[in-house]
N, C-alpha and C. Protein backbone atom coordinates (compact mmCIF):
# COMPACT_ATOMS: atom_id res chain seq x y z
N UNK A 1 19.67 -17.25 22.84
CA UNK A 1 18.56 -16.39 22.49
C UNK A 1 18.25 -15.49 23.69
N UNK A 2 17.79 -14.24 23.39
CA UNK A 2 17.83 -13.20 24.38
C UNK A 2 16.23 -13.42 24.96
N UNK A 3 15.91 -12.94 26.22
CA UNK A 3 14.85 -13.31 26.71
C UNK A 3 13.17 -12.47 26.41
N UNK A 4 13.92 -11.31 25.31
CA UNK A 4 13.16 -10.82 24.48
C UNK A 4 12.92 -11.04 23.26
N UNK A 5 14.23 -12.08 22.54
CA UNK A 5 13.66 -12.35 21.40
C UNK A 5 12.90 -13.67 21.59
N UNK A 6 12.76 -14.43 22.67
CA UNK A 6 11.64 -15.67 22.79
C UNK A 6 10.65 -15.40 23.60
N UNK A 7 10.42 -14.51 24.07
CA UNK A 7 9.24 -13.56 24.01
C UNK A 7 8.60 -12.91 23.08
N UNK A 8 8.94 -12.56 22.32
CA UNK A 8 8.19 -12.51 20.60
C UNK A 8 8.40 -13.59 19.79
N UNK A 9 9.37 -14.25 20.30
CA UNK A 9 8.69 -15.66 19.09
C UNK A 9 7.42 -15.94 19.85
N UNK A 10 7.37 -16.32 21.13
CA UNK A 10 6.47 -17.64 21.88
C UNK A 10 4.87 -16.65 21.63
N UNK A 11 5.14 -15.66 21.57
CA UNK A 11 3.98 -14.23 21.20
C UNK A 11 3.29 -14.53 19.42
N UNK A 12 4.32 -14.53 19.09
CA UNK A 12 4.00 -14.54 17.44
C UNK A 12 3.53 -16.21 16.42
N UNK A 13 4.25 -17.19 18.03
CA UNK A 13 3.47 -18.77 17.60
C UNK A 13 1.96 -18.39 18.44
N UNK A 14 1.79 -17.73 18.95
CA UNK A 14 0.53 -17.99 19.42
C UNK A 14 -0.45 -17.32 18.62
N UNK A 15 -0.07 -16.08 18.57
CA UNK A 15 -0.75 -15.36 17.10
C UNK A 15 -0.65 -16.55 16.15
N UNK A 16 -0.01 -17.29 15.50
CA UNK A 16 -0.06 -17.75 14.44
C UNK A 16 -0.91 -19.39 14.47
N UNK A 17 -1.29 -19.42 15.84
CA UNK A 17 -1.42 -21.04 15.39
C UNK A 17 -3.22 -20.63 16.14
N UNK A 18 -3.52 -19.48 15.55
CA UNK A 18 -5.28 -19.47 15.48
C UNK A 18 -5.36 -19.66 14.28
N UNK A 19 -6.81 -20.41 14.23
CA UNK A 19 -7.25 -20.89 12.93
C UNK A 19 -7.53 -19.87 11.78
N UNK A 20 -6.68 -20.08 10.73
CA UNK A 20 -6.69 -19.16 9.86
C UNK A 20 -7.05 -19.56 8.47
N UNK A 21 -7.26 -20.93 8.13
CA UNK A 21 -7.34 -21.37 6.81
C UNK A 21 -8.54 -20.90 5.68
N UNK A 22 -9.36 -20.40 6.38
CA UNK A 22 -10.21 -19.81 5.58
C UNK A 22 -9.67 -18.85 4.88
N UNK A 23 -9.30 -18.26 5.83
CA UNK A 23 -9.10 -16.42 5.82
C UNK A 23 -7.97 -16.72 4.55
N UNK A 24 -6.79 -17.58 5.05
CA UNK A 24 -5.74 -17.78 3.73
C UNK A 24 -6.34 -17.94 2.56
N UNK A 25 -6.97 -18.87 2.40
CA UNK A 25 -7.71 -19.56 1.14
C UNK A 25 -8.64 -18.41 0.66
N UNK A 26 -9.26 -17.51 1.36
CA UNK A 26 -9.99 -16.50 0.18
C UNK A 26 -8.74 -15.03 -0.12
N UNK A 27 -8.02 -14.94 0.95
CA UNK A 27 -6.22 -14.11 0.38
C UNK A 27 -6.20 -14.29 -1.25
N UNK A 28 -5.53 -16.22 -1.25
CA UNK A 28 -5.20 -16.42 -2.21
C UNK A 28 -5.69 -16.25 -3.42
N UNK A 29 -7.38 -16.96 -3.51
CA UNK A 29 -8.22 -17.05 -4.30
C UNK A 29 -8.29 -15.54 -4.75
N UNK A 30 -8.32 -14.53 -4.40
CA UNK A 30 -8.69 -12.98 -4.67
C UNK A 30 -7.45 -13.02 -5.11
N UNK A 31 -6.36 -13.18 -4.73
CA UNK A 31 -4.93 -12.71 -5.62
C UNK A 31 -4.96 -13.33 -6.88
N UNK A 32 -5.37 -14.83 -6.49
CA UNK A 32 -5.14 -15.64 -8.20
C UNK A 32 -5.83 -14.96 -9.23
N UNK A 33 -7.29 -14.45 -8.57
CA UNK A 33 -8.34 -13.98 -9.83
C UNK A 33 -8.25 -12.87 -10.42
N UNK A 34 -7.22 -12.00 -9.79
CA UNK A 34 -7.02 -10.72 -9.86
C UNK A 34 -6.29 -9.88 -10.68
N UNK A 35 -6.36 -9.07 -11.61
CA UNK A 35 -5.70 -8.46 -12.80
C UNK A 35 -4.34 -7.74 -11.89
N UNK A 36 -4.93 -6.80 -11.09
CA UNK A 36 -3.54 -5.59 -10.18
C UNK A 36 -4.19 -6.08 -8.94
N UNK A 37 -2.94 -6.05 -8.31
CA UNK A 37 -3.44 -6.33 -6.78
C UNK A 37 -2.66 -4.53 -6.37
N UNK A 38 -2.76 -4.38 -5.30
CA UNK A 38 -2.25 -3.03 -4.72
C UNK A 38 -2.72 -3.25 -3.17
N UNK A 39 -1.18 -2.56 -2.65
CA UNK A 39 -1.15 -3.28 -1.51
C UNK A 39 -1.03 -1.28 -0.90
N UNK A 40 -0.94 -1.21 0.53
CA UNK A 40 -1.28 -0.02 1.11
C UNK A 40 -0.70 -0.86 2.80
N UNK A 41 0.08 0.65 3.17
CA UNK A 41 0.24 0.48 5.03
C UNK A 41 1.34 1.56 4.91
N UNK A 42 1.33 1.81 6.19
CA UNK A 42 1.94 2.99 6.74
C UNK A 42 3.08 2.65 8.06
N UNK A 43 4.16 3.57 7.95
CA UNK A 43 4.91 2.92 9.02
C UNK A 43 5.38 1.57 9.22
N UNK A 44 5.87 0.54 9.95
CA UNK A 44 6.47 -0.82 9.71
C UNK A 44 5.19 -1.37 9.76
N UNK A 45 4.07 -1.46 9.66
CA UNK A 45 3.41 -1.99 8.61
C UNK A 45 3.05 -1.91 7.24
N UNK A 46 3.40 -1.03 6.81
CA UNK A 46 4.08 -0.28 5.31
C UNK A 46 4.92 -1.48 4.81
N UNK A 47 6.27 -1.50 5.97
CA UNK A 47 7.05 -2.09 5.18
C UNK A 47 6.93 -3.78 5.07
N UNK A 48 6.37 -4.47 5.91
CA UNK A 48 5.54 -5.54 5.96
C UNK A 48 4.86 -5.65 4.33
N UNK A 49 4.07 -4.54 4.66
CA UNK A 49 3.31 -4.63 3.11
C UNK A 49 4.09 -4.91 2.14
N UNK A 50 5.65 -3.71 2.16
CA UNK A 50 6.31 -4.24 1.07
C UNK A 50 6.94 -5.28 0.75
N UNK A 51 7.25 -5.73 1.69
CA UNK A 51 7.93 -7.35 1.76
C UNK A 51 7.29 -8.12 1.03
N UNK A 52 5.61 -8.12 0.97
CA UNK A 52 4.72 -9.34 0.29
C UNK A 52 4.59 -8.39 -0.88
N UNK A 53 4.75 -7.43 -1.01
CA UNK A 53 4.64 -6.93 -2.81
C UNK A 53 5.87 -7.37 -3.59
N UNK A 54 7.22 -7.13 -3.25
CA UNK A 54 8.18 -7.86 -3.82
C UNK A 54 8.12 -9.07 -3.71
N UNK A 55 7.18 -10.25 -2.92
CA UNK A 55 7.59 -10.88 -3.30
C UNK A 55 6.14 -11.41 -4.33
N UNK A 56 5.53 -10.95 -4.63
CA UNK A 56 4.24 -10.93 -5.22
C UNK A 56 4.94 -10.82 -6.88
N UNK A 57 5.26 -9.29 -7.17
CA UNK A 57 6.07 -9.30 -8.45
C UNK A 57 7.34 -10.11 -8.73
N UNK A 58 7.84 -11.23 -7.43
CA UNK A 58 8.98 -11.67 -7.99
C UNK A 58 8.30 -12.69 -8.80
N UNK A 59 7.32 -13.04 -8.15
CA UNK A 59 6.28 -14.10 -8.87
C UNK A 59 5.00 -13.83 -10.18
N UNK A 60 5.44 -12.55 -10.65
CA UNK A 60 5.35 -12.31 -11.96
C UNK A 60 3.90 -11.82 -12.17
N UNK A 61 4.00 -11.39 -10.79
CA UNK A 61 1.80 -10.59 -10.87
C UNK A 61 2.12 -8.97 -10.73
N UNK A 62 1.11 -8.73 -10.97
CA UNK A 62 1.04 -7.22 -11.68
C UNK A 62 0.85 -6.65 -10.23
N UNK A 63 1.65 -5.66 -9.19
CA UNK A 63 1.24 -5.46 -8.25
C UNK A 63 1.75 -3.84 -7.92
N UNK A 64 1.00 -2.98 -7.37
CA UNK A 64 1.60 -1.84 -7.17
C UNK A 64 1.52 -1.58 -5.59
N UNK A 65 1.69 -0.45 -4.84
CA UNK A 65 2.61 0.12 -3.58
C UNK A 65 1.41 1.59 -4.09
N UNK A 66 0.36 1.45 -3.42
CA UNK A 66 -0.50 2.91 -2.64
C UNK A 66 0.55 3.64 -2.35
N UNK A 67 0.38 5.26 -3.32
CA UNK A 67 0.92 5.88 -2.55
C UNK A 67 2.87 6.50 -3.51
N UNK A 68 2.95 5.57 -4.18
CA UNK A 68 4.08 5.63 -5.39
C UNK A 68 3.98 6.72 -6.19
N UNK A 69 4.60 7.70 -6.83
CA UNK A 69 3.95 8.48 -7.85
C UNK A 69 4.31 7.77 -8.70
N UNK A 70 4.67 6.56 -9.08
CA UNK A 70 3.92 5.35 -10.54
C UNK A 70 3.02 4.44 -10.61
N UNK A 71 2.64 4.60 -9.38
CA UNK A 71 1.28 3.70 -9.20
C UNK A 71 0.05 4.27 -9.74
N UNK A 72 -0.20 3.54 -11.08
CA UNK A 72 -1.78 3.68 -11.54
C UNK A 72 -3.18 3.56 -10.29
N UNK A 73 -3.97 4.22 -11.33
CA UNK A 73 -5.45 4.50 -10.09
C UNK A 73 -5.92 3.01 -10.20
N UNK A 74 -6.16 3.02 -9.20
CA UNK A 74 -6.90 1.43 -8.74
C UNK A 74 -8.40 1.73 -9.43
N UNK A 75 -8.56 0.76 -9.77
CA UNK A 75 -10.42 0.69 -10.83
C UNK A 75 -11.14 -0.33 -10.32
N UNK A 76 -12.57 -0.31 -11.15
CA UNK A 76 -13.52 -1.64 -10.50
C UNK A 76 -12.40 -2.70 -10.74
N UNK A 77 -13.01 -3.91 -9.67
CA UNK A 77 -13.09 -5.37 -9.45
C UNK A 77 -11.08 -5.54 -9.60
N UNK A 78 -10.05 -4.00 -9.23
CA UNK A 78 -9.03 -4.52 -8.32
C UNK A 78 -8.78 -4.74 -7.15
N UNK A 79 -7.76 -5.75 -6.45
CA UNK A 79 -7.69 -5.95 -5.15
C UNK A 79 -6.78 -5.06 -4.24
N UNK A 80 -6.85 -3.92 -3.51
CA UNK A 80 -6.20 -3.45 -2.83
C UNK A 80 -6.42 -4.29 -1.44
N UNK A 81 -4.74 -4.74 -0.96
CA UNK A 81 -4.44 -5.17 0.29
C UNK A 81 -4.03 -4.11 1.68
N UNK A 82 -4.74 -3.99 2.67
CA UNK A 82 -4.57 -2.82 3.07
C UNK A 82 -3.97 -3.47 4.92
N UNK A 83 -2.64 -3.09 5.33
CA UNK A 83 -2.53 -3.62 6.89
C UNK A 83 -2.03 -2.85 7.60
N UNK A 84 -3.22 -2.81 8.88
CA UNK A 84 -3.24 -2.36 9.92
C UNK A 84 -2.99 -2.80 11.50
N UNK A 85 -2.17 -2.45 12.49
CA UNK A 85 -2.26 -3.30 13.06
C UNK A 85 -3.66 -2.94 14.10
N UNK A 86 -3.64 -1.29 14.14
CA UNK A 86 -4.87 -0.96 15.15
C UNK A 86 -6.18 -0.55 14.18
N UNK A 87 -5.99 -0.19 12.98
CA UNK A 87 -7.30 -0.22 12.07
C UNK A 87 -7.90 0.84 12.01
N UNK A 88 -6.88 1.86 13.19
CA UNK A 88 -7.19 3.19 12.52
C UNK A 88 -6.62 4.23 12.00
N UNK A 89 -5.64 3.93 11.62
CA UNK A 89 -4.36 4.74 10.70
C UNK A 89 -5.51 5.58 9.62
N UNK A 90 -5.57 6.93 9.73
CA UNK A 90 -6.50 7.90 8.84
C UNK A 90 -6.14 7.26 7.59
N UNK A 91 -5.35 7.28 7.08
CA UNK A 91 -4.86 7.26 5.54
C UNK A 91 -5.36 5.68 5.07
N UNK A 92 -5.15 5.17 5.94
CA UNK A 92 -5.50 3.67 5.53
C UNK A 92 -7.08 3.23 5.52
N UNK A 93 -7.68 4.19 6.74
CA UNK A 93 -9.64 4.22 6.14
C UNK A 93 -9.35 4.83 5.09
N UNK A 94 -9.46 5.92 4.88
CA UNK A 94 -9.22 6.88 3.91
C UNK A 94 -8.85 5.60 2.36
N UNK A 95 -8.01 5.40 2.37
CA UNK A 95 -7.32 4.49 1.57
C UNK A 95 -8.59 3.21 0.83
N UNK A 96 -8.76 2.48 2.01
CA UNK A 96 -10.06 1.65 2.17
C UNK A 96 -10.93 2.08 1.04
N UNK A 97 -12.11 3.69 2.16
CA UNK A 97 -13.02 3.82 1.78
C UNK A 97 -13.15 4.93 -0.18
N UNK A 98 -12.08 4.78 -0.26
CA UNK A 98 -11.93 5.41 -2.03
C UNK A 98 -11.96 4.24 -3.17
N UNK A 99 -11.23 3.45 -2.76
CA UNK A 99 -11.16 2.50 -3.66
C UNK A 99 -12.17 1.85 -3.50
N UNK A 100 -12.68 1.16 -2.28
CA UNK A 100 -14.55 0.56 -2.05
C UNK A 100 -15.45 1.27 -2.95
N UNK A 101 -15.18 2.40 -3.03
CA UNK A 101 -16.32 3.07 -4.15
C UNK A 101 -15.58 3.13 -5.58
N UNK A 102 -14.59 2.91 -6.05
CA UNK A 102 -14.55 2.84 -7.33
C UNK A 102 -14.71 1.41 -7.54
N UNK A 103 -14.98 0.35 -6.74
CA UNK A 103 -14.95 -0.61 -7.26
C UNK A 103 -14.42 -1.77 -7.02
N UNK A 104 -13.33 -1.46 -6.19
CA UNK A 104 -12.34 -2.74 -5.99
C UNK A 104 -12.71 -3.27 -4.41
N UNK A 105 -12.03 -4.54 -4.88
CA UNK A 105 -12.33 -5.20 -3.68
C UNK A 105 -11.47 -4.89 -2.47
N UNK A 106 -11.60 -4.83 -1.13
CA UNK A 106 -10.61 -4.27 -0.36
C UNK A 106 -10.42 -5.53 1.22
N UNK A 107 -9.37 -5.95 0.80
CA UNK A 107 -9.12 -6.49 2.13
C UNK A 107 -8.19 -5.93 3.34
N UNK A 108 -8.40 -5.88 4.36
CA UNK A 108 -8.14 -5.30 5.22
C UNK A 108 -6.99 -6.73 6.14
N UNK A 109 -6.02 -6.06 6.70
CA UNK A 109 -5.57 -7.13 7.74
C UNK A 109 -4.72 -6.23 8.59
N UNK A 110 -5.85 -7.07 9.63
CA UNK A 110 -5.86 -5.76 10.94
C UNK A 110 -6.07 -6.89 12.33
N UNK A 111 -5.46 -6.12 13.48
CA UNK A 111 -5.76 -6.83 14.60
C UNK A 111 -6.68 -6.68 15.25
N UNK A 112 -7.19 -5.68 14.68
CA UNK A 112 -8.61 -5.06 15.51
C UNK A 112 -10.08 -5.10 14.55
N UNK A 113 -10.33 -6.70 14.68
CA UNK A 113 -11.51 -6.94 13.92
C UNK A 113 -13.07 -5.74 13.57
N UNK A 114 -12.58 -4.74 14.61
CA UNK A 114 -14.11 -3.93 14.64
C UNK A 114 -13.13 -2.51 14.88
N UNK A 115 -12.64 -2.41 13.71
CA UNK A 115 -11.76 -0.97 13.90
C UNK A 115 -12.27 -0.51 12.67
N UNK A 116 -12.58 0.72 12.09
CA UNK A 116 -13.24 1.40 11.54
C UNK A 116 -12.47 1.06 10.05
N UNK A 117 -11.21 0.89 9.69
CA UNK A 117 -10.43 0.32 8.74
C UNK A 117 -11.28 -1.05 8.07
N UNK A 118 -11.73 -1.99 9.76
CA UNK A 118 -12.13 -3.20 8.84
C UNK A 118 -13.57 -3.00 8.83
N UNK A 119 -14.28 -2.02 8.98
CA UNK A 119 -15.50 -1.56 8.27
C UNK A 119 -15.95 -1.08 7.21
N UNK A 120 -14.46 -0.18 6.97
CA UNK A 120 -14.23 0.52 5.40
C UNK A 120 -14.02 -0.72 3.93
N UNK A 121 -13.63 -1.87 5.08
CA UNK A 121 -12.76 -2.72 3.82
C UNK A 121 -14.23 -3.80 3.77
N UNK A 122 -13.94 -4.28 2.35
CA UNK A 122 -14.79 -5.47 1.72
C UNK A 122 -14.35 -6.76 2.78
N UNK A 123 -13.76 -7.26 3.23
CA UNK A 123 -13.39 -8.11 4.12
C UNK A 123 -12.21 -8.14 5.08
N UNK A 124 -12.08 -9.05 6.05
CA UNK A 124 -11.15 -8.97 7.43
C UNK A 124 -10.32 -9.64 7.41
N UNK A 125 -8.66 -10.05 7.48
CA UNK A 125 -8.29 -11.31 7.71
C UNK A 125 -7.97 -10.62 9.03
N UNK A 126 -8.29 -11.12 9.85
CA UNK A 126 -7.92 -11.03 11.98
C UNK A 126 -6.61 -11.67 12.13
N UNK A 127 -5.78 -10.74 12.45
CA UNK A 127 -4.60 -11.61 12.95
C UNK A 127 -4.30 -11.42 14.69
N UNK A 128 -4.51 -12.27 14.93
CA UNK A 128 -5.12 -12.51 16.90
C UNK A 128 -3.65 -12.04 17.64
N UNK A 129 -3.80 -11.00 17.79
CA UNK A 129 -2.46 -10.85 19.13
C UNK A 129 -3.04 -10.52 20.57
N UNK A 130 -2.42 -11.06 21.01
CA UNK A 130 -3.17 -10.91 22.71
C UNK A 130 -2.21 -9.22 23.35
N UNK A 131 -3.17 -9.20 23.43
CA UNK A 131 -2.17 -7.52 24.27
C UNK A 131 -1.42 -7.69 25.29
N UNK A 132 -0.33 -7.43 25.53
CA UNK A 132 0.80 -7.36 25.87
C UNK A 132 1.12 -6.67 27.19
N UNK A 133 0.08 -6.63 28.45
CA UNK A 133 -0.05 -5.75 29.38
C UNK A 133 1.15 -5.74 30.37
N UNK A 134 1.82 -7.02 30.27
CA UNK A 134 3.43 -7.10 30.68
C UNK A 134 4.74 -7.18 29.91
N UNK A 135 5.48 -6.81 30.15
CA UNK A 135 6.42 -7.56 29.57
C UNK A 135 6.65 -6.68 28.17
N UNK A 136 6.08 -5.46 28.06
CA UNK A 136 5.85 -4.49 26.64
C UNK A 136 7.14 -3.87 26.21
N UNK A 137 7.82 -3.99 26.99
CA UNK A 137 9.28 -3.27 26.49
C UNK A 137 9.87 -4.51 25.92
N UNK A 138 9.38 -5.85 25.77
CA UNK A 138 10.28 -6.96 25.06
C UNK A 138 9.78 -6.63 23.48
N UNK A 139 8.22 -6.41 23.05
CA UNK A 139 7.54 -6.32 22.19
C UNK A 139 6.74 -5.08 22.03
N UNK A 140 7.63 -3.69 21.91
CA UNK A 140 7.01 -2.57 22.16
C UNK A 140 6.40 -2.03 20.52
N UNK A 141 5.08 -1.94 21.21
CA UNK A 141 4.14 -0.79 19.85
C UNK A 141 3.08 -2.30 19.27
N UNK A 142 3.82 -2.27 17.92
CA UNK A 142 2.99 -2.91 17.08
C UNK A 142 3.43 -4.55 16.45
N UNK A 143 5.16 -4.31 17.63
CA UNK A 143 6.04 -5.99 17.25
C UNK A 143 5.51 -6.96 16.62
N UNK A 144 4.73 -7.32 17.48
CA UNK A 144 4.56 -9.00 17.14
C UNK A 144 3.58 -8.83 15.97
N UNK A 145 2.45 -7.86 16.14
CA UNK A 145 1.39 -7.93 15.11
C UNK A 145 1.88 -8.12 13.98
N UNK A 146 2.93 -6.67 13.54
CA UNK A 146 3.96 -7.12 12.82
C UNK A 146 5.18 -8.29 11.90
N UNK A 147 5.50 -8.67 12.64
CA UNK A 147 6.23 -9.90 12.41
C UNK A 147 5.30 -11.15 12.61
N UNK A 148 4.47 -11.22 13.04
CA UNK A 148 3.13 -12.29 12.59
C UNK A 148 2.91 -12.22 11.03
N UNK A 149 2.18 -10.82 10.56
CA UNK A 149 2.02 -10.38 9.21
C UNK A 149 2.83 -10.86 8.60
N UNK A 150 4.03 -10.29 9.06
CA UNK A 150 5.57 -10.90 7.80
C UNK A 150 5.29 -12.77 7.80
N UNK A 151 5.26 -13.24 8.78
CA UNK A 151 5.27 -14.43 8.74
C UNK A 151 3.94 -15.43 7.88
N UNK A 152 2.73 -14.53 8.54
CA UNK A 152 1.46 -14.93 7.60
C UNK A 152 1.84 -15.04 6.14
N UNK A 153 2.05 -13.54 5.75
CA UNK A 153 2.15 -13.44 4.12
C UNK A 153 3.07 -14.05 3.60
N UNK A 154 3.82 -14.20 4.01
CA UNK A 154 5.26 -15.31 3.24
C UNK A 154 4.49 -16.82 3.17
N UNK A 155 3.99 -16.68 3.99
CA UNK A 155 3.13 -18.14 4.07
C UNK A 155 2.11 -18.13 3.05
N UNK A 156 1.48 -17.27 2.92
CA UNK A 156 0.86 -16.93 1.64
C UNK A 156 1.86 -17.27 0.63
N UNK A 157 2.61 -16.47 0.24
CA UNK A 157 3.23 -16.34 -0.99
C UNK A 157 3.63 -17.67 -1.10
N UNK A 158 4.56 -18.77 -0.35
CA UNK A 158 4.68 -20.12 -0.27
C UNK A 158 3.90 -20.80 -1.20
N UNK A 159 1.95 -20.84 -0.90
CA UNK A 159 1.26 -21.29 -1.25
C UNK A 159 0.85 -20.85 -2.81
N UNK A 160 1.20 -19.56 -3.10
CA UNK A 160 0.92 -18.86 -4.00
C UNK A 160 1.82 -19.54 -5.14
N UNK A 161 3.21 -20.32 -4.41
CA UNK A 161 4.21 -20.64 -5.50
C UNK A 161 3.88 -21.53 -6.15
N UNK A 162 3.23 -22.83 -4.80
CA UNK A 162 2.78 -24.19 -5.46
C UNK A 162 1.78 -24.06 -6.98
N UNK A 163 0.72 -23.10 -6.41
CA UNK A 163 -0.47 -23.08 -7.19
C UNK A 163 -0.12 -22.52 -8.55
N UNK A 164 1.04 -21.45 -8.62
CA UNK A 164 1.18 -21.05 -9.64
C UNK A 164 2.56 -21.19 -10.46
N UNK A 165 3.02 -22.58 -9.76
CA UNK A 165 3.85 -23.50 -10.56
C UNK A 165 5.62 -22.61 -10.67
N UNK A 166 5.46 -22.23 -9.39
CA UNK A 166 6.50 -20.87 -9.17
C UNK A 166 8.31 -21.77 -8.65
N UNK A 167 9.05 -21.61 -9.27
CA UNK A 167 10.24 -21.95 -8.35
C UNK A 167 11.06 -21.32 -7.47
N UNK A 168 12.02 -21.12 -6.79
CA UNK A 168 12.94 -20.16 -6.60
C UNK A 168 13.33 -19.77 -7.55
N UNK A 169 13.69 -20.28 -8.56
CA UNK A 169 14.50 -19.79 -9.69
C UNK A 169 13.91 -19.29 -10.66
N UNK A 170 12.30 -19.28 -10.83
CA UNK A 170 11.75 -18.48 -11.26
C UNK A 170 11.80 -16.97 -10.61
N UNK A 171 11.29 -17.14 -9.46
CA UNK A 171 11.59 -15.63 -8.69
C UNK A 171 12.99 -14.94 -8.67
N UNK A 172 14.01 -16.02 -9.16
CA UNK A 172 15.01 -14.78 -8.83
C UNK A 172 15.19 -14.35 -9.85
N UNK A 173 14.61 -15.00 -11.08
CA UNK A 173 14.98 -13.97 -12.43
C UNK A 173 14.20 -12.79 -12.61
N UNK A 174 13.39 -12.46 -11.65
CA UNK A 174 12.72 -11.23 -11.64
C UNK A 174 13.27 -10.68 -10.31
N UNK A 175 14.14 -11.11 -9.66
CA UNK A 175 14.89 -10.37 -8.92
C UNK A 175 15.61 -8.83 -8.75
N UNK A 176 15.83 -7.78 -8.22
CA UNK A 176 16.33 -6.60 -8.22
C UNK A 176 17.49 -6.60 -8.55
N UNK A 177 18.18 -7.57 -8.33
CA UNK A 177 19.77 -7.75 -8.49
C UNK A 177 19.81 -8.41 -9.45
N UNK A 178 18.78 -8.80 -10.49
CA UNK A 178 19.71 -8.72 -12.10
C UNK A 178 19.04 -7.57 -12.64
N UNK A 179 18.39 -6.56 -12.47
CA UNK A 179 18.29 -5.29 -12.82
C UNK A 179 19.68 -4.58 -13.36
C-alpha cells in the first residue's frame, strides 16, 4: 500500500468512526417513508451522489438525479438528498432553498455543519473530516470527505437492504446490464 493510499484510509476511519447513528437512522427513516427521493451534488460529489442513487433504484425506490432533463419537479413532503463537502456550492443552496419552499424535505450532507447549504436544508448529517493542514497532496481538495460519503451511504444502503427485505439478487435484476 502506497503511503498515500493509508493516509486516506487512516483519514477516512477517523471520519467514520464519529458517532453517527442518529444521523443514519433518521437518513433511513426519511428514505423508507418517502414516495421520490432526489438526490443533487456537483463535481465528485455529484458522483458520490450517484453511486447511492443507483444503488437506491437497484433496490426498487423511485429516485431521481437534480438536474436530468427527465427528472420530474420535486413537490411537497419529497426528499431531496443534497452533498456538499464545503456547503457552499451556489447551485446546491440554490438547489436546497427551491425545493424547501415547495415543500420537500431537504437533507443536506456536508462537512461544514454551519455552511449556508446546511441552513438552506431541513436537516444536517455532519460528516467530521479534520482538515488536512499537512500532508494535502496525499488527500488533495475534497478526498477523504468524499470517499467517507461513498463509504457512509453504502452503509446506508446495506441497512436499507435488511429493512426492506432486499438481496443481491434482487438488486441485480434491476441492474444496467440486463437492460
Amino acid at each position: 500500500m502506497t503511503e498515500s493510499e493509508e493516509h486516506i484510509l487512516k483519514r477516512v476511519r477517523a471520519s467514520l468512526a464519529t458517532e453517527q447513528d442518529d444521523e443514519r437512522e433518521y437518513l433511513i427513516e426519511h428514505i423508507l417513508k418517502t414516495q421520490k427521493i432526489f438526490i443533487y451534488g456537483v463535481g465528485r460529489s455529484g458522483t458520490m451522489c450517484k453511486a447511492f442513487a443507483i444503488r437506491l433504484v437497484q433496490m426498487g425506490l423511485k429516485v431521481f438525479f437534480i438536474g436530468e432533463t427527465i427528472t420530474p419537479i420535486v413537490e411537497k413532503d419529497d426528499l431531496v438528498i443534497i452533498i456538499s463537502n464545503t456547503g457552499e456550492t451556489m447551485s446546491a443552496i440554490q438547489t436546497a432553498n427551491i425545493v424547501r419552499r415547495l415543500g420537500a424535505r431537504v437533507i443536506a450532507i456536508t462537512a461544514e455543519r454551519h455552511s449556508k447549504l446546511a441552513h438552506a436544508a431541513s436537516s444536517v448529517i455532519h460528516i467530521r473530516v479534520e482538515k488536512d493542514t499537512e500532508d494535502s497532496e496525499f488527500s488533495p481538495l475534497g478526498t477523504v470527505f468524499e470517499i467517507t460519503a461513498l463509504v457512509f451511504l453504502d452503509g446506508i444502503v446495506s441497512q436499507l437492504m435488511k429493512r426492506l427485505g432486499q438481496k443481491e439478487t434482487d438488486m441485480r435484476a434491476r441492474h444496467a446490464i440486463w437492460v
